[in-house]
Protein backbone atom coordinates (compact mmCIF):
# COMPACT_ATOMS: atom_id res chain seq x y z
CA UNK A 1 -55.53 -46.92 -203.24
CA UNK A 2 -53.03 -46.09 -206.08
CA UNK A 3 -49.91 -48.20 -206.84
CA UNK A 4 -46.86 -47.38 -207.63
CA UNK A 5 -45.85 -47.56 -211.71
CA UNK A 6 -42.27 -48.12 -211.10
CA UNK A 7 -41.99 -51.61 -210.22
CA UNK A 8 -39.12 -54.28 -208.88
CA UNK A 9 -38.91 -57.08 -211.62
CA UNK A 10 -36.86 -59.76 -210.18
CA UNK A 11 -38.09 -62.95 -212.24
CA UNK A 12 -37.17 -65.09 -208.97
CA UNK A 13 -38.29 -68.43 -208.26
CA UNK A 14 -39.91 -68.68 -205.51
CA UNK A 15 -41.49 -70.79 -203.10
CA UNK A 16 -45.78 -70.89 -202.67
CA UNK A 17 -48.17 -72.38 -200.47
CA UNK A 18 -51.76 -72.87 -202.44
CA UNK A 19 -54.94 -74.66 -201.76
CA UNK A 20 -56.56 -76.17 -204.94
CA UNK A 21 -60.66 -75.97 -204.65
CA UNK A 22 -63.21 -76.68 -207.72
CA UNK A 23 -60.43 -76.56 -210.11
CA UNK A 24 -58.80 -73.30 -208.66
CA UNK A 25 -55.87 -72.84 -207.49
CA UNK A 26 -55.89 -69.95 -204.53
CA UNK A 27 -52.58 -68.50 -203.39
CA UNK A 28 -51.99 -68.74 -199.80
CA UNK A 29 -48.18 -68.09 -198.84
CA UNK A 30 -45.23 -67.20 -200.64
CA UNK A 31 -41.46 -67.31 -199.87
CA UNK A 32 -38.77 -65.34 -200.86
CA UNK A 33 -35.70 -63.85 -199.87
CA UNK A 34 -36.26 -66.17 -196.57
CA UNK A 35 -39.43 -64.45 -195.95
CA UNK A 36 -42.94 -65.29 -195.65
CA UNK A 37 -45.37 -63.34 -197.26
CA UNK A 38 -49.23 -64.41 -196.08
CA UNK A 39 -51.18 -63.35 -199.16
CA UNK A 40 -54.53 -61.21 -197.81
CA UNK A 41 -55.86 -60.59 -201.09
CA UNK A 42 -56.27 -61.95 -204.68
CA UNK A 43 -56.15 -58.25 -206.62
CA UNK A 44 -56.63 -60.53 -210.26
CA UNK A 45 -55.81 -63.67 -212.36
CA UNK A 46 -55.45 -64.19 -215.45
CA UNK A 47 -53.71 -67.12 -217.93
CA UNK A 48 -51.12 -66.74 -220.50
CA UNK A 49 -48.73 -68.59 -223.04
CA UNK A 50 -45.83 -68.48 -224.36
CA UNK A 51 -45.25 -70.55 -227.61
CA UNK A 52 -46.42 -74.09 -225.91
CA UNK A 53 -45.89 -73.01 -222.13
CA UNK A 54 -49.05 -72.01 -220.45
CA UNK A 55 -48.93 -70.27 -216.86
CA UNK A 56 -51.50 -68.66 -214.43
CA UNK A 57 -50.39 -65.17 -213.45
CA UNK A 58 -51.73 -63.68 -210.14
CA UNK A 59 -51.21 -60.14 -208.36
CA UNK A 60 -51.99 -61.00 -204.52
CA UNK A 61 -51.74 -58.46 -201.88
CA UNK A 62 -49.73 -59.55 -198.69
CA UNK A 63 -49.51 -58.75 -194.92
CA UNK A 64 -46.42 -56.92 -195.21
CA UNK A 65 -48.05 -53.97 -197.85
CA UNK A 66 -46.43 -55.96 -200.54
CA UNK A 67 -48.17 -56.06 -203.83
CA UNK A 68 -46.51 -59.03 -205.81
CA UNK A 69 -47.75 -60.43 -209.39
CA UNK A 70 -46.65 -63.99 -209.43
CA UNK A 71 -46.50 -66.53 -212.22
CA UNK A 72 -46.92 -70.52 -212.04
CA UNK A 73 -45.73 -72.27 -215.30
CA UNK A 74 -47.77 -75.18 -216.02
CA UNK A 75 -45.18 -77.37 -217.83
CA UNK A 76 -42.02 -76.92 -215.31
CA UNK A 77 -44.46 -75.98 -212.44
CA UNK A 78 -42.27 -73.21 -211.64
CA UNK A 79 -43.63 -70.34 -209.50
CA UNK A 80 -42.02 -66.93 -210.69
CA UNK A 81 -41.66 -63.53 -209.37
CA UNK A 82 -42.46 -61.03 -211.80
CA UNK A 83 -42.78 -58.34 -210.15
CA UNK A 84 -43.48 -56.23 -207.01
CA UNK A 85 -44.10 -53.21 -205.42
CA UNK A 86 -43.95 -51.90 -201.94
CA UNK A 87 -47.92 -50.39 -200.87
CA UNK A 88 -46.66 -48.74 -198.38
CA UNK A 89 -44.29 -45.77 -200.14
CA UNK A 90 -47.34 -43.90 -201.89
């Protein structure tokens, strides 16, 4: 399956369910725009920083065909919409 290069960036907080396990943290749910997204898959993870702010960055597939790369911010433990991208339109 190819995705889409031209993607949404709305840098939205948003709300997300997770369930912590051996010293993961696994995305479960994620609302925004008063929606529910149920994540189905966990495409990749991966940790970053900026200057002194660490954050986990995800890009989960959901059960709407949404493809959404998320980012939780260790210090405010903000979650953040980066970006995302509609699976459905290729």
């Amino acid at each position: 399956m190819a995705y889409n290069v031209t993607y949404n960036t709305p840098f939205d907080k948003v709300e997300v369910i997770t369930h912590s396990a051996k010293g993961k943290i696994h995305v479960k749910r994620v609302l925004w725009n008063n929606t529910t997204y149920l994540v189905t898959k966990i495409v990749s993870m991966w940790n970053t920083r900026e200057g002194d702010n660490p954050s986990i960055n995800y890009t989960v597939e959901t059960d709407r065909n949404i493809l959404l790369q998320l980012k939780y911010e260790k210090i405010s433990l903000d979650w953040i919409l980066v970006k995302w991208d509609d699976m459905e339109s290729k």
